[in-house]
C-alpha atoms as a PDB file:
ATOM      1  CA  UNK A   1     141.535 112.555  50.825  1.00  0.00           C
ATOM      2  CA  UNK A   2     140.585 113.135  54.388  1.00  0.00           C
ATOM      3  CA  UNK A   3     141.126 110.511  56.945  1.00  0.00           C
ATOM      4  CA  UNK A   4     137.503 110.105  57.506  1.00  0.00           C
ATOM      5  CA  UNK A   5     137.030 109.822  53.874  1.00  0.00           C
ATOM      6  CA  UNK A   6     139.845 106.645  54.044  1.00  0.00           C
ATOM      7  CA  UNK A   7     137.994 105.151  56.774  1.00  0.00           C
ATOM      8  CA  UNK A   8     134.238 105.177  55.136  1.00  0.00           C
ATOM      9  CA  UNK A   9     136.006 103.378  51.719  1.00  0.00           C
ATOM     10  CA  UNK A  10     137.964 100.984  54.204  1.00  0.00           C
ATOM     11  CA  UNK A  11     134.556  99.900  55.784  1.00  0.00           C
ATOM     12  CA  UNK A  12     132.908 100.393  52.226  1.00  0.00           C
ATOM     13  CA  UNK A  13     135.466  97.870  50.927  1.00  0.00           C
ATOM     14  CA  UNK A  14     136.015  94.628  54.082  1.00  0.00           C
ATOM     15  CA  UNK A  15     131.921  95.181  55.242  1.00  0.00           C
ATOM     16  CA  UNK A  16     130.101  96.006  51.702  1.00  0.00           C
ATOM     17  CA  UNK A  17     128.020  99.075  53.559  1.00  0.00           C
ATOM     18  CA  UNK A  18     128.521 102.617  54.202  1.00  0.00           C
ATOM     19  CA  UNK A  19     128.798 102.170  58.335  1.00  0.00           C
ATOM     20  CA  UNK A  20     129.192 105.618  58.935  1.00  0.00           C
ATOM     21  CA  UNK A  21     126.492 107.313  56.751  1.00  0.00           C
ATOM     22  CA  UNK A  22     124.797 106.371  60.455  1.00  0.00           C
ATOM     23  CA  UNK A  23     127.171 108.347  63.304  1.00  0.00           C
ATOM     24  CA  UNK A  24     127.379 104.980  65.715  1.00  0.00           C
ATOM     25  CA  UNK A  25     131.041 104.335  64.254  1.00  0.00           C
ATOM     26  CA  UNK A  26     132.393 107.723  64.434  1.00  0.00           C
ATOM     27  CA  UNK A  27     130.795 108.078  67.860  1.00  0.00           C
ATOM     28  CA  UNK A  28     132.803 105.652  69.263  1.00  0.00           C
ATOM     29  CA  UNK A  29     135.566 106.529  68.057  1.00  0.00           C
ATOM     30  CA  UNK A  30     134.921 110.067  69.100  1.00  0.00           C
ATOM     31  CA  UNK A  31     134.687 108.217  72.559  1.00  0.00           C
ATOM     32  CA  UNK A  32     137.662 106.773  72.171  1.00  0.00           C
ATOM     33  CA  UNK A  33     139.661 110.074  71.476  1.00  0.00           C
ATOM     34  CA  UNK A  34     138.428 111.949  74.628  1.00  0.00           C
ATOM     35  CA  UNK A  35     139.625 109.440  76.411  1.00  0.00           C
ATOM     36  CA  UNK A  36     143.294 108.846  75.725  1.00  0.00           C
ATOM     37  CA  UNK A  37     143.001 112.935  75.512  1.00  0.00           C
ATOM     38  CA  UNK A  38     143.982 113.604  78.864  1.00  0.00           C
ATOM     39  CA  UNK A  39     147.566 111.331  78.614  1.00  0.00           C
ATOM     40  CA  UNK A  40     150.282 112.589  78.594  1.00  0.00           C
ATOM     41  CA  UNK A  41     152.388 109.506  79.091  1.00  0.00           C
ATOM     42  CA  UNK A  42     152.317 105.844  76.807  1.00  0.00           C
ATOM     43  CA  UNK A  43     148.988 104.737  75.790  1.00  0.00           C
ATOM     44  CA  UNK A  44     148.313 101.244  73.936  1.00  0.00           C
ATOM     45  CA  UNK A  45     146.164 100.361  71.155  1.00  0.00           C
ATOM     46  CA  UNK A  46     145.362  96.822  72.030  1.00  0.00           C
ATOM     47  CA  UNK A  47     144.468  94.888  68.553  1.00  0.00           C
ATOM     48  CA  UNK A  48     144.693  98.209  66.522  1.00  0.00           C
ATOM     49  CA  UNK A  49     143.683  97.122  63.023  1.00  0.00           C
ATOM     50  CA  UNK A  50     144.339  98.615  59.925  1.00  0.00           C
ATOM     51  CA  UNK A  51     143.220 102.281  60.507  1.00  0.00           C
ATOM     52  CA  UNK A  52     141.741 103.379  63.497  1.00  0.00           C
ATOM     53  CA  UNK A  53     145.134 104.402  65.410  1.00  0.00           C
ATOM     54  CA  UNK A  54     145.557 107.074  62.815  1.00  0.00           C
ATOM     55  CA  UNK A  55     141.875 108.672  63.710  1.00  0.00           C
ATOM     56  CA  UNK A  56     142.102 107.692  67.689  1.00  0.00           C
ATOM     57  CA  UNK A  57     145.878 107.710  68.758  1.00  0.00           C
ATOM     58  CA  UNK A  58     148.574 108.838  66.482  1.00  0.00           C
ATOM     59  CA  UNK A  59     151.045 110.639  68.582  1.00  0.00           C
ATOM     60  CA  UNK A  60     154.569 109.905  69.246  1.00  0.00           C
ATOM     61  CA  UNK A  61     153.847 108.251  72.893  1.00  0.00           C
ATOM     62  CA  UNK A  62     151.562 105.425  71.415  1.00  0.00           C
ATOM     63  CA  UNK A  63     151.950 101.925  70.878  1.00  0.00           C
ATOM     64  CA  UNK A  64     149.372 100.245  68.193  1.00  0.00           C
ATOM     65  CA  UNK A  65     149.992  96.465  68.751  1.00  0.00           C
ATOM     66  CA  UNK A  66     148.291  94.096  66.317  1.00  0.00           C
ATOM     67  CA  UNK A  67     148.319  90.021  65.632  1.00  0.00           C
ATOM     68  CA  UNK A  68     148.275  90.599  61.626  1.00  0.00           C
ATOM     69  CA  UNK A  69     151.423  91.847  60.195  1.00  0.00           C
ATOM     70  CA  UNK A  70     149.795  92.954  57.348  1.00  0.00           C
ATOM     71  CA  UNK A  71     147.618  95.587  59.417  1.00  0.00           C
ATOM     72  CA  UNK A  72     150.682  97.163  60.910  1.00  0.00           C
ATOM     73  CA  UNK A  73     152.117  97.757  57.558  1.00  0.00           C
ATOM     74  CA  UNK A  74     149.053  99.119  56.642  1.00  0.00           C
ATOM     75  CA  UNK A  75     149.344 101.899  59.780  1.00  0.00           C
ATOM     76  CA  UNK A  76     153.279 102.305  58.333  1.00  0.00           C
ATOM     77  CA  UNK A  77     152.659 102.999  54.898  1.00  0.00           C
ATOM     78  CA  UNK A  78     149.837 105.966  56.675  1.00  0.00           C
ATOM     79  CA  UNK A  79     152.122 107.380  58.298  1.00  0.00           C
ATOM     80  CA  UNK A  80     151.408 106.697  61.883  1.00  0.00           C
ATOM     81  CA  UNK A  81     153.136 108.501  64.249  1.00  0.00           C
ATOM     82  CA  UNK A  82     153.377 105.696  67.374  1.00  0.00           C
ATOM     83  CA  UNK A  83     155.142 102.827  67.829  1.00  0.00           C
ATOM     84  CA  UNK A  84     154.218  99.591  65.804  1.00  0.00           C
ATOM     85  CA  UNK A  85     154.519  96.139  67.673  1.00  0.00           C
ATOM     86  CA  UNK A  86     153.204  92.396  66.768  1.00  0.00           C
ATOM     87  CA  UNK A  87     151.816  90.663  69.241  1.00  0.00           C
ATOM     88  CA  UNK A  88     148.666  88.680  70.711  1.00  0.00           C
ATOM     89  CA  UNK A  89     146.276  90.854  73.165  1.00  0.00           C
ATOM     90  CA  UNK A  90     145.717  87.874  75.004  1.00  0.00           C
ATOM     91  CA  UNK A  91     149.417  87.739  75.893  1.00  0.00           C
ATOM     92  CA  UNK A  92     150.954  91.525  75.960  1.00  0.00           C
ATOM     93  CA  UNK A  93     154.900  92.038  75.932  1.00  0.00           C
ATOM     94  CA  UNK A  94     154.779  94.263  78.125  1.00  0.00           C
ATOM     95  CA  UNK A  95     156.219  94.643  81.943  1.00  0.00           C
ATOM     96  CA  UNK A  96     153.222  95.563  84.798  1.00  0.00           C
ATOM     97  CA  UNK A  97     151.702  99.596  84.182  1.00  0.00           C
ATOM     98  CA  UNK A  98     153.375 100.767  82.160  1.00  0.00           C
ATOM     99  CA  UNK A  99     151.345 102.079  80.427  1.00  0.00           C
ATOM    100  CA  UNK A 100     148.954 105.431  81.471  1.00  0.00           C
ATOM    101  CA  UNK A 101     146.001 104.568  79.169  1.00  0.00           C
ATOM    102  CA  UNK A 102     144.887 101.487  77.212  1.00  0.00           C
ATOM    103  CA  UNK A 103     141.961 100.647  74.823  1.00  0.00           C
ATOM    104  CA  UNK A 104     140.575  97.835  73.519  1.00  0.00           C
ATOM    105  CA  UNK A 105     138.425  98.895  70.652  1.00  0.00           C
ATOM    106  CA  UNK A 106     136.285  96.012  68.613  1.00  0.00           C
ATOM    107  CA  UNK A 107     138.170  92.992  69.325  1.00  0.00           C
ATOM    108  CA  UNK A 108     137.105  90.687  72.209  1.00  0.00           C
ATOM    109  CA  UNK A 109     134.112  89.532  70.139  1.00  0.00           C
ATOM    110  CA  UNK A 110     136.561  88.253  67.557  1.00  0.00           C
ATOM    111  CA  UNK A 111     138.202  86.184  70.024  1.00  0.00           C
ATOM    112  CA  UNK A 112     137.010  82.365  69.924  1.00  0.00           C
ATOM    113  CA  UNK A 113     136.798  81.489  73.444  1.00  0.00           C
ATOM    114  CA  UNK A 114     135.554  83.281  76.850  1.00  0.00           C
ATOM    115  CA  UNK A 115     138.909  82.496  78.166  1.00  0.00           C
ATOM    116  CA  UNK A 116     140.568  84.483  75.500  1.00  0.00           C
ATOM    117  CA  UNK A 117     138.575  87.356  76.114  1.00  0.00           C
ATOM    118  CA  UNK A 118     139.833  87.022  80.302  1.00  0.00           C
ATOM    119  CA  UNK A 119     143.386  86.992  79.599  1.00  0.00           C
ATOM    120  CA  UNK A 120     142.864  89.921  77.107  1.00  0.00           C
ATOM    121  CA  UNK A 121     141.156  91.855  79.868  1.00  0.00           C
ATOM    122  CA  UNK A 122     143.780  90.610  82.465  1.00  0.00           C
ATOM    123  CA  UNK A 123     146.637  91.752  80.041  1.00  0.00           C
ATOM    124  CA  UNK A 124     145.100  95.058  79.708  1.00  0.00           C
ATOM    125  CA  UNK A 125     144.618  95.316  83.418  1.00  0.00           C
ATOM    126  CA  UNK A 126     147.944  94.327  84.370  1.00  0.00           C
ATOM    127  CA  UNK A 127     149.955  96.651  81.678  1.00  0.00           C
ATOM    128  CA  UNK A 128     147.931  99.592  82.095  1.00  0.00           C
ATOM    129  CA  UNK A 129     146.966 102.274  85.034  1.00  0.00           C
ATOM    130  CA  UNK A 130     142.967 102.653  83.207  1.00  0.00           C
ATOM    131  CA  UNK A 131     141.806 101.306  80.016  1.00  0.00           C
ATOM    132  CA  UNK A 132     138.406 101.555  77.437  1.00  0.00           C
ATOM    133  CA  UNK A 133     137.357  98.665  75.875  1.00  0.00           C
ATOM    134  CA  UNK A 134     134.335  98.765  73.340  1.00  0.00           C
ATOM    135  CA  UNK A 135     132.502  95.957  71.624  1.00  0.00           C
ATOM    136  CA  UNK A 136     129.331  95.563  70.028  1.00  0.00           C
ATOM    137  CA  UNK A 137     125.939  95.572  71.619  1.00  0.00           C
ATOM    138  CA  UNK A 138     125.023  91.896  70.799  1.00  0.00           C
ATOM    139  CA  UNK A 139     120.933  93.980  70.797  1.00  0.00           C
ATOM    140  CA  UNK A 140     122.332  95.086  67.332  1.00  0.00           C
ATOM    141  CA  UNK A 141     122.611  92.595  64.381  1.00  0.00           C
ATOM    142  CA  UNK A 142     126.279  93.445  64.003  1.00  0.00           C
ATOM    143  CA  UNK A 143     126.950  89.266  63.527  1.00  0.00           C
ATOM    144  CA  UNK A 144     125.891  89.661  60.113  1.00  0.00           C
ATOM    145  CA  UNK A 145     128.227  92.602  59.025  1.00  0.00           C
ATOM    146  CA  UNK A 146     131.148  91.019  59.696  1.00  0.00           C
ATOM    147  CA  UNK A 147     132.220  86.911  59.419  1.00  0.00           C
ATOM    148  CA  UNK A 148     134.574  86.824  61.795  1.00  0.00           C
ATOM    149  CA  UNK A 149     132.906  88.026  65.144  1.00  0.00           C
ATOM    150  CA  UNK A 150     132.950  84.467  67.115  1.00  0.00           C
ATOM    151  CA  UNK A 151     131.568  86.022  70.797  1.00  0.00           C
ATOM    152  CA  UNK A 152     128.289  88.571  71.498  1.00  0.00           C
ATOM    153  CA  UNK A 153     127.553  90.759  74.275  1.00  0.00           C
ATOM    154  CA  UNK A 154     125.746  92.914  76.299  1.00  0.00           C
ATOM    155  CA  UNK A 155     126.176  95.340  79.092  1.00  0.00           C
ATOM    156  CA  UNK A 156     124.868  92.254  81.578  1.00  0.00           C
ATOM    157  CA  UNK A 157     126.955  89.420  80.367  1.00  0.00           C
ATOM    158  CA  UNK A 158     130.021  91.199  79.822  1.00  0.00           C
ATOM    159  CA  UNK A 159     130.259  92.698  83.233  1.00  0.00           C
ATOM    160  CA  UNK A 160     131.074  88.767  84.603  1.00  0.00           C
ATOM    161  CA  UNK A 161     134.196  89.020  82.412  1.00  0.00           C
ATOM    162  CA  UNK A 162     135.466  92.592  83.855  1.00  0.00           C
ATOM    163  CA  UNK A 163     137.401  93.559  86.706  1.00  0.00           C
ATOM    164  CA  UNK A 164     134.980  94.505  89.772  1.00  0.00           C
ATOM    165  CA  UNK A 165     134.471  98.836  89.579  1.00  0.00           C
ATOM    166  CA  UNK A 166     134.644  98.258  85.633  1.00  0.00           C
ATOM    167  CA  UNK A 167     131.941 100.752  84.759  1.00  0.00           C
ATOM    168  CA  UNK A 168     129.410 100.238  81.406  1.00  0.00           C
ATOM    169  CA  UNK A 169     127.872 102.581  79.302  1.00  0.00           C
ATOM    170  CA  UNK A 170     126.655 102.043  75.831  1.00  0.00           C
ATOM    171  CA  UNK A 171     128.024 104.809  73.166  1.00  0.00           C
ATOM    172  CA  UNK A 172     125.807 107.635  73.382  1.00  0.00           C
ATOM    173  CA  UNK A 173     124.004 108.130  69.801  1.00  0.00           C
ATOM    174  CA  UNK A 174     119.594 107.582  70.179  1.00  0.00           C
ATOM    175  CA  UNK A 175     118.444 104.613  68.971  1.00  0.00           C
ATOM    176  CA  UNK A 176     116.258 106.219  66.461  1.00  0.00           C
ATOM    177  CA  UNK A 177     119.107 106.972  64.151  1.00  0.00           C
ATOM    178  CA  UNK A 178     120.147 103.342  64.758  1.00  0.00           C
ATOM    179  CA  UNK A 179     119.450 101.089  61.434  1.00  0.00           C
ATOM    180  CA  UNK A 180     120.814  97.656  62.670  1.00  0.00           C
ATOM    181  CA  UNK A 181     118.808  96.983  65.567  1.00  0.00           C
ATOM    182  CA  UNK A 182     116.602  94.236  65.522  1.00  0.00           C
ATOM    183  CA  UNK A 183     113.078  94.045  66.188  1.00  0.00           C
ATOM    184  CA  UNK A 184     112.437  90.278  66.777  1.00  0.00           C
ATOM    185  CA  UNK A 185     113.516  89.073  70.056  1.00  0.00           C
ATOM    186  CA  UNK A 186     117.799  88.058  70.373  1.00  0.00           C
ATOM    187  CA  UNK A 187     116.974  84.343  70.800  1.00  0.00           C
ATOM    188  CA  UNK A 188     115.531  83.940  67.944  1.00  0.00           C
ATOM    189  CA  UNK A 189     117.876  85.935  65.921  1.00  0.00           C
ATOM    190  CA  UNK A 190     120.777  84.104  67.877  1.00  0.00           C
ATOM    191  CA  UNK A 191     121.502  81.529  65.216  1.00  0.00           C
ATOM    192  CA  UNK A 192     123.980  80.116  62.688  1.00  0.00           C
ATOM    193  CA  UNK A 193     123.346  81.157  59.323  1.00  0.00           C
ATOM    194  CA  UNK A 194     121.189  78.678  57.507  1.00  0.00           C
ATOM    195  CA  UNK A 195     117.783  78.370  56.039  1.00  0.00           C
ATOM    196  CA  UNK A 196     115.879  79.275  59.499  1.00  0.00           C
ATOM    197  CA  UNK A 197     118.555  81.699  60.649  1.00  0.00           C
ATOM    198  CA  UNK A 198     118.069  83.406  56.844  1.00  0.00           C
ATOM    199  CA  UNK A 199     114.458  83.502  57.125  1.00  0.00           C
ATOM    200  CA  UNK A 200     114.369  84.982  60.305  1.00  0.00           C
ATOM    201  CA  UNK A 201     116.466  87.724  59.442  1.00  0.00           C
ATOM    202  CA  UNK A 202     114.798  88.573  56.117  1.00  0.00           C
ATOM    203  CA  UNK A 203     111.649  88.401  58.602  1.00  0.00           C
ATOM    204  CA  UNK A 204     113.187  91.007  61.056  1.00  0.00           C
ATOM    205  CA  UNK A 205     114.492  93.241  58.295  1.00  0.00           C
ATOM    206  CA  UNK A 206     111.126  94.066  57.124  1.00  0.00           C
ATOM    207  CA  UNK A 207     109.192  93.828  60.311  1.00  0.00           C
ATOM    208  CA  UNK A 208     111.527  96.980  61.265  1.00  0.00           C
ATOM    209  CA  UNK A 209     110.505  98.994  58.713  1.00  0.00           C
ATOM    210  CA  UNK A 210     106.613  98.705  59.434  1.00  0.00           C
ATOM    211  CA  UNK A 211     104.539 100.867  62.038  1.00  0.00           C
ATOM    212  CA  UNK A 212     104.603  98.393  64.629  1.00  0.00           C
ATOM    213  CA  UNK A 213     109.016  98.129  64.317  1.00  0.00           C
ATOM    214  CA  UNK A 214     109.343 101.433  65.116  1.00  0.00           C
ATOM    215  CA  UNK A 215     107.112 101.610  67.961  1.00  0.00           C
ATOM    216  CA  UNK A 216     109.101  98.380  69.246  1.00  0.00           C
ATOM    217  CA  UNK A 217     112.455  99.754  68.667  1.00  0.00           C
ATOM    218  CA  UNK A 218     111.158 102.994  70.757  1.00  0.00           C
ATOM    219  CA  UNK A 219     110.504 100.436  73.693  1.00  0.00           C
ATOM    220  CA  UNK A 220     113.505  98.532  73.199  1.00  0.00           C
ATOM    221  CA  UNK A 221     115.694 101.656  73.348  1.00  0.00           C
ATOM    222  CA  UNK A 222     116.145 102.205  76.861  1.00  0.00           C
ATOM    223  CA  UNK A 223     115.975  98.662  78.160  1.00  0.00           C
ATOM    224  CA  UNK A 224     119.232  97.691  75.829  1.00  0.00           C
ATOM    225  CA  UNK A 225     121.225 100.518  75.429  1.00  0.00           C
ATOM    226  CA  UNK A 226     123.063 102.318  72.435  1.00  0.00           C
ATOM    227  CA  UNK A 227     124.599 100.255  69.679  1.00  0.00           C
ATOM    228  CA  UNK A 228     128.096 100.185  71.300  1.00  0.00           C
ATOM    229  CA  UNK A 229     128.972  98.651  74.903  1.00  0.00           C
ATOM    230  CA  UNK A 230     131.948 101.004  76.146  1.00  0.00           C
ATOM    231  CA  UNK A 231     133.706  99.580  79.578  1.00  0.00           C
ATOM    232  CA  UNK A 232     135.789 101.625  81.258  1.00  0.00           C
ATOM    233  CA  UNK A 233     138.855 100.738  83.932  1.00  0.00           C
ATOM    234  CA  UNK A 234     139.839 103.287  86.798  1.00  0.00           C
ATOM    235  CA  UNK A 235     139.091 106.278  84.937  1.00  0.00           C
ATOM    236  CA  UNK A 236     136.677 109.382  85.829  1.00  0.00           C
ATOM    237  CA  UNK A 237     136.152 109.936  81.919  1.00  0.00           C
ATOM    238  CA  UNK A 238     133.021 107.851  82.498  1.00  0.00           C
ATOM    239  CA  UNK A 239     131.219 109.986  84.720  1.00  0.00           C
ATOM    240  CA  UNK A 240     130.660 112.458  82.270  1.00  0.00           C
ATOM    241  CA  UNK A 241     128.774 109.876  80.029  1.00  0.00           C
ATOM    242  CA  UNK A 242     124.900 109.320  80.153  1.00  0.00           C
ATOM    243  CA  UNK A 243     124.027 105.546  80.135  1.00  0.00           C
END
């Protein structure tokens, strides 16, 4: 079985939906790929997960660092080809740059404080030359795919957490292939689950589907972005990105 195959039945299996029958996913981490392409020295995958250093990173000169044992295990029993190390991304063992390249991908919204997500992005800065960090555009009702994100953003808010000359894009598929944006506005949507917050999402997934969504979501499009914020640290890649 392919390793895009894996990845489809791993999302299948902890999310309960085919993600990437919609190319946002694989876009990103297509995104992710062309950027550690160009290094030729150590790169890091901050909070690696279970799977994605095998599709983004799995060369001899990387090092996929994790807090769950049981995700590294995971990467050894696939055969990765980097280095496999346990720690917290909000406190790296690691001495100052030395690393070429470090990403980020999908884990500051899990984090359960602000603060946590600053010392992750001051680890990253300090152990690293440039880095790529990607998160979910909180314009997209990713909350409700997955329990544990604790923190939401956007390409406003999250620039107050970023070192200054951190540039933004959102990941670069059109929003009309995009099937998890909502069409009521955020605030409303912004709440814990519950009778109201259940209501208003059964509300939203239907308005979406009518004449009137889809002319919304055409006017929403450009205002909010794609479905996934990508930040990038001291690193031309960028300009070769539309926003």
């Amino acid at each position: 079985m392919c390793e895009r195959l894996k990845f489809d039945k791993y999302l299948q299996r902890r999310i309960g939906i085919e993600w990437l029958s919609n190319p946002l996913q694989s876009d990103r981490l297509a995104i992710l790929r062309e950027f550690l392409s160009s290094s030729s020295e150590y790169v890091l995958d901050c909070g690696c997960g279970e799977i994605e250093p095998v599709l983004v990173c799995n060369t001899g000169n990387a090092i996929a660092l994790d807090i769950g044992i049981s995700g590294l295990k995971n990467l050894k029993s696939n055969k990765f080809k980097g280095h496999l190390v346990l720690g917290s991304c909000t406190y790296l063992p690691f001495r100052d740059k030395c690393f070429e390249k470090s990403i980020c991908s999908e884990v500051i919204e899990h984090l359960p404080t602000d603060l946590d997500v600053k010392k992750c992005i001051k680890e990253l800065e300090r152990v690293s030359n440039a880095f790529m960090l990607t998160t979910p555009n909180n314009q997209f009702d990713f909350r409700w795919l997955e329990h544990t994100h604790k923190r939401f953003f956007n390409t406003k808010n999250i620039r107050q957490l970023l070192p200054r000359g951190t540039l933004v894009t959102t990941s670069r598929v059109p929003h009309s292939k995009a099937q998890y944006m909502p069409i009521l506005p955020y605030f409303l949507l912004d709440k814990p689950r519950g009778r109201i917050g259940n209501l208003l999402i059964f509300l939203d997934f239907h308005v979406r589907k009518t004449p009137i969504g889809r002319i919304v979501k055409r006017i929403k499009g450009p205002l909010y972005g794609m479905a996934f914020i990508v930040a990038v640290y001291r690193d031309r890649w960028i300009t070769t990105t539309p926003t």
